[in-house]
N, C-alpha and C. Protein backbone atom coordinates (compact mmCIF):
# COMPACT_ATOMS: atom_id res chain seq x y z
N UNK A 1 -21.37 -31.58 -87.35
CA UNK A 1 -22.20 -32.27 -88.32
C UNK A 1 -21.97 -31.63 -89.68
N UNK A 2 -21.81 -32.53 -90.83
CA UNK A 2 -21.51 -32.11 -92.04
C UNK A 2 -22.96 -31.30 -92.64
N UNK A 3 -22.54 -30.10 -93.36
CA UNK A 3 -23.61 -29.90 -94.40
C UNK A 3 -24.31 -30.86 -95.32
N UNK A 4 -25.87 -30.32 -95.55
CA UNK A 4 -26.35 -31.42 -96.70
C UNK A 4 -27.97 -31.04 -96.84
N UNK A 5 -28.15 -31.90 -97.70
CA UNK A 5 -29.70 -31.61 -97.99
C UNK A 5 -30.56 -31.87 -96.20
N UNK A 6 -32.01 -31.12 -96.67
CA UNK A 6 -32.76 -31.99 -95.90
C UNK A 6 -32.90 -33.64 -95.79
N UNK A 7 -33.23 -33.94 -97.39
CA UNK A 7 -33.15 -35.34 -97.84
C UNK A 7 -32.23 -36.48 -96.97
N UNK A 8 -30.87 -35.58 -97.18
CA UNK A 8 -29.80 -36.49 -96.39
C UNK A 8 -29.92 -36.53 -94.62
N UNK A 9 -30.24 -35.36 -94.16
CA UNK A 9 -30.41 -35.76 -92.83
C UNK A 9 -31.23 -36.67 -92.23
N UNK A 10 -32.61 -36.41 -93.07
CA UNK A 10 -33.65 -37.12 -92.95
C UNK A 10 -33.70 -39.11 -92.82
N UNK A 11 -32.54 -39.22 -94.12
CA UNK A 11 -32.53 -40.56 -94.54
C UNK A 11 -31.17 -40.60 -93.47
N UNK A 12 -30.34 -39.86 -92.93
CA UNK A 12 -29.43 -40.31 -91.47
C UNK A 12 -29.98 -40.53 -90.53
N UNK A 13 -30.83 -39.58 -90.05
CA UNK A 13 -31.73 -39.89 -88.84
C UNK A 13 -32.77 -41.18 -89.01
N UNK A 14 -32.79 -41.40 -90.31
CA UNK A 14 -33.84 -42.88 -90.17
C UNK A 14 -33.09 -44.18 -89.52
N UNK A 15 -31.52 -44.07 -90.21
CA UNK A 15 -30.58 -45.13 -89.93
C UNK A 15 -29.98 -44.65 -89.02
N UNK A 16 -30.04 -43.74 -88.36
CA UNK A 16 -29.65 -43.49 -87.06
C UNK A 16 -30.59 -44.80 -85.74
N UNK A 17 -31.93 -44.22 -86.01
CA UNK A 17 -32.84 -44.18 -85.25
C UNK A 17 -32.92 -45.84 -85.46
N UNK A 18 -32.87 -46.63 -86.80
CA UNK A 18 -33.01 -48.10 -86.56
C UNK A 18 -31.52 -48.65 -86.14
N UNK A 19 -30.19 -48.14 -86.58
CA UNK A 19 -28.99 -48.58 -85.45
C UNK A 19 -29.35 -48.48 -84.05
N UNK A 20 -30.01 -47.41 -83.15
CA UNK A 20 -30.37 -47.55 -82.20
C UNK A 20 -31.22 -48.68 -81.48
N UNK A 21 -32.05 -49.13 -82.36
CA UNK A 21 -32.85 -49.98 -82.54
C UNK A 21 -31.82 -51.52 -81.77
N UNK A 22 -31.41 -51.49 -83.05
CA UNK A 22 -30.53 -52.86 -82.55
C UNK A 22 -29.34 -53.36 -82.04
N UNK A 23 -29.04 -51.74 -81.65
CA UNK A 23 -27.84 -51.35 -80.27
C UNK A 23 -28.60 -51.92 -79.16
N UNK A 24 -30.15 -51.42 -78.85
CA UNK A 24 -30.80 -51.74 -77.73
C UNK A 24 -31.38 -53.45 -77.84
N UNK A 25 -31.17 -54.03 -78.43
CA UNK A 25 -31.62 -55.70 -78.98
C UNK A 25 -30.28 -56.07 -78.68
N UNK A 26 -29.42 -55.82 -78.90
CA UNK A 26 -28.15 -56.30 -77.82
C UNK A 26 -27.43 -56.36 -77.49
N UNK A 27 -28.45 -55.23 -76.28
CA UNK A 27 -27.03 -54.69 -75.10
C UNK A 27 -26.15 -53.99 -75.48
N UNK A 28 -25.88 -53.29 -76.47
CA UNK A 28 -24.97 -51.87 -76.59
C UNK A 28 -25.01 -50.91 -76.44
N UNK A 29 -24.62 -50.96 -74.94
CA UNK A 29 -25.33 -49.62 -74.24
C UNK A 29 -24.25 -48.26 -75.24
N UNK A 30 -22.81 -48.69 -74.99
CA UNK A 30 -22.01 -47.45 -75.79
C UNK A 30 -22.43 -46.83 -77.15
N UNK A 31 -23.00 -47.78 -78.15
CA UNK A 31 -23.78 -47.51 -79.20
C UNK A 31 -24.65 -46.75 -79.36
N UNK A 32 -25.94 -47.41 -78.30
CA UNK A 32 -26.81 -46.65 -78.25
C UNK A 32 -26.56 -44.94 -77.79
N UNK A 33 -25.58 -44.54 -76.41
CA UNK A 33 -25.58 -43.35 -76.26
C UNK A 33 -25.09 -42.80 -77.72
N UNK A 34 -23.84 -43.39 -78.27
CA UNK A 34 -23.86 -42.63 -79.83
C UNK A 34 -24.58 -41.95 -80.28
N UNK A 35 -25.39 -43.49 -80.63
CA UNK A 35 -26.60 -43.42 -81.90
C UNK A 35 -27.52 -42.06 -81.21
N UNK A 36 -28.07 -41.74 -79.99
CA UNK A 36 -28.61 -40.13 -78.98
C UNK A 36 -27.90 -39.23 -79.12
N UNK A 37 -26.85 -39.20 -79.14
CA UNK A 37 -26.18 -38.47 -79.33
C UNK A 37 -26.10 -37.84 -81.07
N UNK A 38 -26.08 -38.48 -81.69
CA UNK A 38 -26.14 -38.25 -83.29
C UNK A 38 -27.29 -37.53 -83.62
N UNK A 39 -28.17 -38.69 -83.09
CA UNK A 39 -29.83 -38.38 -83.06
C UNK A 39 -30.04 -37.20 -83.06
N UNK A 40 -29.51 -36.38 -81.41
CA UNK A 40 -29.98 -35.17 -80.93
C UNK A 40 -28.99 -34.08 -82.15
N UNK A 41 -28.13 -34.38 -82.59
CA UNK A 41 -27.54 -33.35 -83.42
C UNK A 41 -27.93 -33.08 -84.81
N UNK A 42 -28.73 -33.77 -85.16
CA UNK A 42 -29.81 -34.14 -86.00
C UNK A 42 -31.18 -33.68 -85.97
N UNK A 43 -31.51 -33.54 -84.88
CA UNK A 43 -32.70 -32.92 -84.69
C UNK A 43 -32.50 -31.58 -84.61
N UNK A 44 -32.02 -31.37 -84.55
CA UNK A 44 -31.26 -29.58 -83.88
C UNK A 44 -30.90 -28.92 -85.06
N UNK A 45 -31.04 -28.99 -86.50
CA UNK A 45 -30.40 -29.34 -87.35
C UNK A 45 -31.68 -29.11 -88.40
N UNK A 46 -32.63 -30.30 -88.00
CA UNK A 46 -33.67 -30.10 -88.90
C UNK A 46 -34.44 -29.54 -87.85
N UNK A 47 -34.63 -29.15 -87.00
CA UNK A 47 -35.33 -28.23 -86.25
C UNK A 47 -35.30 -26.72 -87.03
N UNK A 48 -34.98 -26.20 -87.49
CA UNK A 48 -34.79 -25.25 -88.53
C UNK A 48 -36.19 -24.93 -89.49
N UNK A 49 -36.06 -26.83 -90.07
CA UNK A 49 -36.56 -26.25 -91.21
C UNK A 49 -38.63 -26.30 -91.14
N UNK A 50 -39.04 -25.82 -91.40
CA UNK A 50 -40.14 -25.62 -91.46
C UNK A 50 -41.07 -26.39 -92.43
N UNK A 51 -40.89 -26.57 -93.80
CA UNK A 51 -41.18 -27.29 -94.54
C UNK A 51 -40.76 -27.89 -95.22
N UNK A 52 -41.42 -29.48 -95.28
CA UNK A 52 -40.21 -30.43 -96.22
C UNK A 52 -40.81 -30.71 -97.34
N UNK A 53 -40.09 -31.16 -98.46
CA UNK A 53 -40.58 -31.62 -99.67
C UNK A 53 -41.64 -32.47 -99.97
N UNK A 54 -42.45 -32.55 -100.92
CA UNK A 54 -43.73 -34.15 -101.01
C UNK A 54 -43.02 -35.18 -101.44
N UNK A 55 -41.26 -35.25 -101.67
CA UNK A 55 -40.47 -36.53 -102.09
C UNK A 55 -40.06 -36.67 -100.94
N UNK A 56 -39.94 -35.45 -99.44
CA UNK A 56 -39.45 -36.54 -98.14
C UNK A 56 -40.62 -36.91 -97.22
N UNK A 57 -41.60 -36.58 -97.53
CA UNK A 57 -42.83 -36.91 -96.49
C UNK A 57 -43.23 -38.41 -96.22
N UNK A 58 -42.62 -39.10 -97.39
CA UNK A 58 -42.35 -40.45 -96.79
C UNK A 58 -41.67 -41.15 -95.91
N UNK A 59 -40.52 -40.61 -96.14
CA UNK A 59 -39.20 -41.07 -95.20
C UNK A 59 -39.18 -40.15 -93.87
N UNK A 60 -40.13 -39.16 -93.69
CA UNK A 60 -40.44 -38.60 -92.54
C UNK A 60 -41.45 -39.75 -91.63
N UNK A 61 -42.12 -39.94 -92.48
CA UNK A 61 -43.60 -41.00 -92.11
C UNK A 61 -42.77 -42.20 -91.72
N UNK A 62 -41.68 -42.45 -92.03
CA UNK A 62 -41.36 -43.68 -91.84
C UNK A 62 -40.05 -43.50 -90.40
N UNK A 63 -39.51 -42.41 -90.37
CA UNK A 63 -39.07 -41.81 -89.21
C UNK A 63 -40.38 -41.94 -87.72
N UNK A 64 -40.89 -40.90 -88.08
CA UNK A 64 -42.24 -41.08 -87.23
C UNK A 64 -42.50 -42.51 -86.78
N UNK A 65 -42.81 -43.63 -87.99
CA UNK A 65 -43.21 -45.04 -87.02
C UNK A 65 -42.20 -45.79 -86.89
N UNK A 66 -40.49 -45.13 -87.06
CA UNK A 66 -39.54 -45.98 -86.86
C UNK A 66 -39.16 -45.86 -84.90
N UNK A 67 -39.44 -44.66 -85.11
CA UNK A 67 -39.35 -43.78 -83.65
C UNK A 67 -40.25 -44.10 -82.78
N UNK A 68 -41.94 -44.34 -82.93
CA UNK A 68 -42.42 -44.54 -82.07
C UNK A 68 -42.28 -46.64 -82.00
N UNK A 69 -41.65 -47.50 -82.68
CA UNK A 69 -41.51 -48.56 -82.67
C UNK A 69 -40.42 -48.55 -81.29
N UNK A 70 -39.29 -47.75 -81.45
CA UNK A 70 -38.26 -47.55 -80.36
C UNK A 70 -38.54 -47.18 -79.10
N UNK A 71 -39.19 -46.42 -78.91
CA UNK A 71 -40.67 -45.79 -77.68
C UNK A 71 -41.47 -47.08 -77.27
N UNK A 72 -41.72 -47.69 -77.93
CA UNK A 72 -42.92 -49.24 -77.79
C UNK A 72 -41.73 -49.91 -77.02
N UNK A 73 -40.63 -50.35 -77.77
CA UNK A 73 -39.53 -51.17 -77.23
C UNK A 73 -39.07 -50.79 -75.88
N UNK A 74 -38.68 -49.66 -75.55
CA UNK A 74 -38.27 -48.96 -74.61
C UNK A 74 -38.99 -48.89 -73.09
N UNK A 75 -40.43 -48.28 -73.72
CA UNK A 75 -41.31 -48.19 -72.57
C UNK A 75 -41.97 -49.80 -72.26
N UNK A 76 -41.98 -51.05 -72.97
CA UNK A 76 -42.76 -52.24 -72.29
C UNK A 76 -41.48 -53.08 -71.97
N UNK A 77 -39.99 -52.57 -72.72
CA UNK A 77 -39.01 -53.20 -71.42
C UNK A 77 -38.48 -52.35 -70.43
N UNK A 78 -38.99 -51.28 -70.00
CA UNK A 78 -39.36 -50.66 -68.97
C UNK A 78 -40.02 -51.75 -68.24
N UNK A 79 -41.33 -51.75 -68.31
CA UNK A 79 -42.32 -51.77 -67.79
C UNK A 79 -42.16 -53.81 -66.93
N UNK A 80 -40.82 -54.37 -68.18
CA UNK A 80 -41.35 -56.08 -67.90
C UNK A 80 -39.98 -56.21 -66.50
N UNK A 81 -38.99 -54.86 -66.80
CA UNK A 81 -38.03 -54.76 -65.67
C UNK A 81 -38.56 -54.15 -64.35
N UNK A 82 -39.39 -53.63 -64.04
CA UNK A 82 -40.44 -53.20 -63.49
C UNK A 82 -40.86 -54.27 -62.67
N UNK A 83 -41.74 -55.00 -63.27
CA UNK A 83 -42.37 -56.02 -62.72
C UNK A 83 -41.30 -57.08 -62.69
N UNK A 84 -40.29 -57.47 -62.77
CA UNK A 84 -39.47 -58.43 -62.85
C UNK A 84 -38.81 -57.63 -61.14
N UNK A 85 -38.83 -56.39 -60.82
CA UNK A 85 -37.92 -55.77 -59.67
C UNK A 85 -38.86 -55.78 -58.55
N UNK A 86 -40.47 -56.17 -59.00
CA UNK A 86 -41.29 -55.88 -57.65
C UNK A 86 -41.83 -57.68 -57.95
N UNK A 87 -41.64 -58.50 -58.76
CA UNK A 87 -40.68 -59.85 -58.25
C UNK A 87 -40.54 -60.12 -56.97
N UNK A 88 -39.06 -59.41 -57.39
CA UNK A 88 -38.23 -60.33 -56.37
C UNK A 88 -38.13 -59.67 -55.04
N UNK A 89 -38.97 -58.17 -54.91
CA UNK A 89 -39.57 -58.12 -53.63
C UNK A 89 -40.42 -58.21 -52.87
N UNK A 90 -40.87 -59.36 -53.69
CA UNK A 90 -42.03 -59.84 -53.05
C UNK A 90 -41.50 -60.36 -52.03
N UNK A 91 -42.84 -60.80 -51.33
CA UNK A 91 -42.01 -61.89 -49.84
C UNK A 91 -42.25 -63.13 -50.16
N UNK A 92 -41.22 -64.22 -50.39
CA UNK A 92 -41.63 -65.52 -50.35
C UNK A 92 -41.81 -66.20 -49.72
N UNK A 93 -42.40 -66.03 -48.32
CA UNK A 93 -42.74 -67.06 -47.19
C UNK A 93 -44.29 -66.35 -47.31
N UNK A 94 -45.33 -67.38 -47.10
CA UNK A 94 -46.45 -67.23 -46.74
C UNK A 94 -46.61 -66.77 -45.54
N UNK A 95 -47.73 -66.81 -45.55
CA UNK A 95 -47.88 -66.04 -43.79
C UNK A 95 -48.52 -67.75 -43.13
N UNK A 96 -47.88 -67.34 -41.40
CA UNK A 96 -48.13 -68.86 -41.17
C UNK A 96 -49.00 -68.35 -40.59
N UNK A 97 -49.59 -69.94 -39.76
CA UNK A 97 -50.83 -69.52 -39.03
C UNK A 97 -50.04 -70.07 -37.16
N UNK A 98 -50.68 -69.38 -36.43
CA UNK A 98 -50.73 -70.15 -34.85
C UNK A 98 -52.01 -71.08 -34.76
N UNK A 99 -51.65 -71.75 -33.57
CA UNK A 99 -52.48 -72.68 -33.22
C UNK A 99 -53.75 -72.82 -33.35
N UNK A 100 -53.97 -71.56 -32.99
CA UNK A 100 -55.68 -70.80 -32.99
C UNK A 100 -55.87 -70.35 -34.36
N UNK A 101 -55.37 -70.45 -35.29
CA UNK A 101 -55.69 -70.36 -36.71
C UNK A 101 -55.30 -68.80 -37.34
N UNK A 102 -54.60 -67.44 -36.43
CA UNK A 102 -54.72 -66.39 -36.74
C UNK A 102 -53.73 -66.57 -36.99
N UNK A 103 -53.24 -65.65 -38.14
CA UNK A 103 -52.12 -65.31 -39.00
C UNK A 103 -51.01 -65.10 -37.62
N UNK A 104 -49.49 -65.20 -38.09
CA UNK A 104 -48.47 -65.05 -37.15
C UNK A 104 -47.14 -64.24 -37.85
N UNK A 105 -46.98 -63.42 -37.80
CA UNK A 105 -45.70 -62.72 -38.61
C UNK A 105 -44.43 -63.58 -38.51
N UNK A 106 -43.80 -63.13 -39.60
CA UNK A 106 -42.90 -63.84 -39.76
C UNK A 106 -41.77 -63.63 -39.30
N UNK A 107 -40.58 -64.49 -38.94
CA UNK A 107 -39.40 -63.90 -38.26
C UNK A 107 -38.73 -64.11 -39.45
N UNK A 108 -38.64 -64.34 -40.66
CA UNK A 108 -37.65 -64.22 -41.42
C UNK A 108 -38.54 -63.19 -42.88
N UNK A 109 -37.40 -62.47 -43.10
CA UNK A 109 -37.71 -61.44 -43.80
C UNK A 109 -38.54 -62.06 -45.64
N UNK A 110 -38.21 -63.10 -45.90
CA UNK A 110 -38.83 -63.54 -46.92
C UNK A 110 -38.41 -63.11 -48.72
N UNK A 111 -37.80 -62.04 -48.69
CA UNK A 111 -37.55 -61.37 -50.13
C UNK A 111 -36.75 -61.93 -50.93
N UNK A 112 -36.46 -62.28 -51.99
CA UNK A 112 -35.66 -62.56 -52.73
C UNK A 112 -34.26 -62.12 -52.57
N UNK A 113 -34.91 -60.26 -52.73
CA UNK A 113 -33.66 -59.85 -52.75
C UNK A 113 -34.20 -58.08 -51.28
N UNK A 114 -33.53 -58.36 -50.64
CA UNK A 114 -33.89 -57.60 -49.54
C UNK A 114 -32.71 -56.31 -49.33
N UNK A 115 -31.77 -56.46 -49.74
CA UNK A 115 -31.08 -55.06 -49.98
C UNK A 115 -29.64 -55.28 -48.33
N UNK A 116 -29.70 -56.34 -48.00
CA UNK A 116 -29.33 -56.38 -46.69
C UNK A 116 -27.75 -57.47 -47.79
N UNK A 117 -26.55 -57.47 -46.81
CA UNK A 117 -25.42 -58.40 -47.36
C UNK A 117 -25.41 -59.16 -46.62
């Protein structure tokens, strides 16, 4: 990583952190490891410094809610792949009934996707 101000890392890691952004909007997975990769050499970097200027406390502030916007993105398409994977293992056959009206298990496995070829 090249030498430079705080200023400059600061304002890299912002455009780091929103390229990541829209590496993950679509589908660039190779990008995105980059853009982590940059990220983390960047942090490591300003991990150092202890105090920043009152001209970067903005563009820190704006790091901060650029970062947790990427965290929001991340963790609720987590969360919609998640529920999209316990979907399709659900079982899609109801449960039948016998004659006498009590439930009867099923002979066919029912899942979408059952893990079987």
């Amino acid at each position: 990583m090249d030498t430079g101000t705080t200023h400059d890392y600061l304002v890299r890691l912002r455009d780091v952190i929103l390229h990541e952004r829209e590496c993950a909007k679509i589908l660039d997975m190779q990008g995105m490891i980059e853009a982590m990769h940059t990220k983390e050499e960047i942090v490591k970097v300003l991990a150092h410094i202890k105090v920043i200027d009152e001209q970067d406390k903005p563009i820190a502030a704006q790091i901060r809610y650029e970062n947790r916007r990427n965290a929001f993105l991340f963790k609720s398409t987590l969360g919609w792949i998640r529920q999209t994977m316990e979907f399709f293992g659900q079982k899609t056959v109801t449960s039948t009934y016998s004659a006498h009206g009590n439930t009867v298990a099923s002979q066919v496995n029912g899942r979408l996707l059952s893990g079987r070829i």
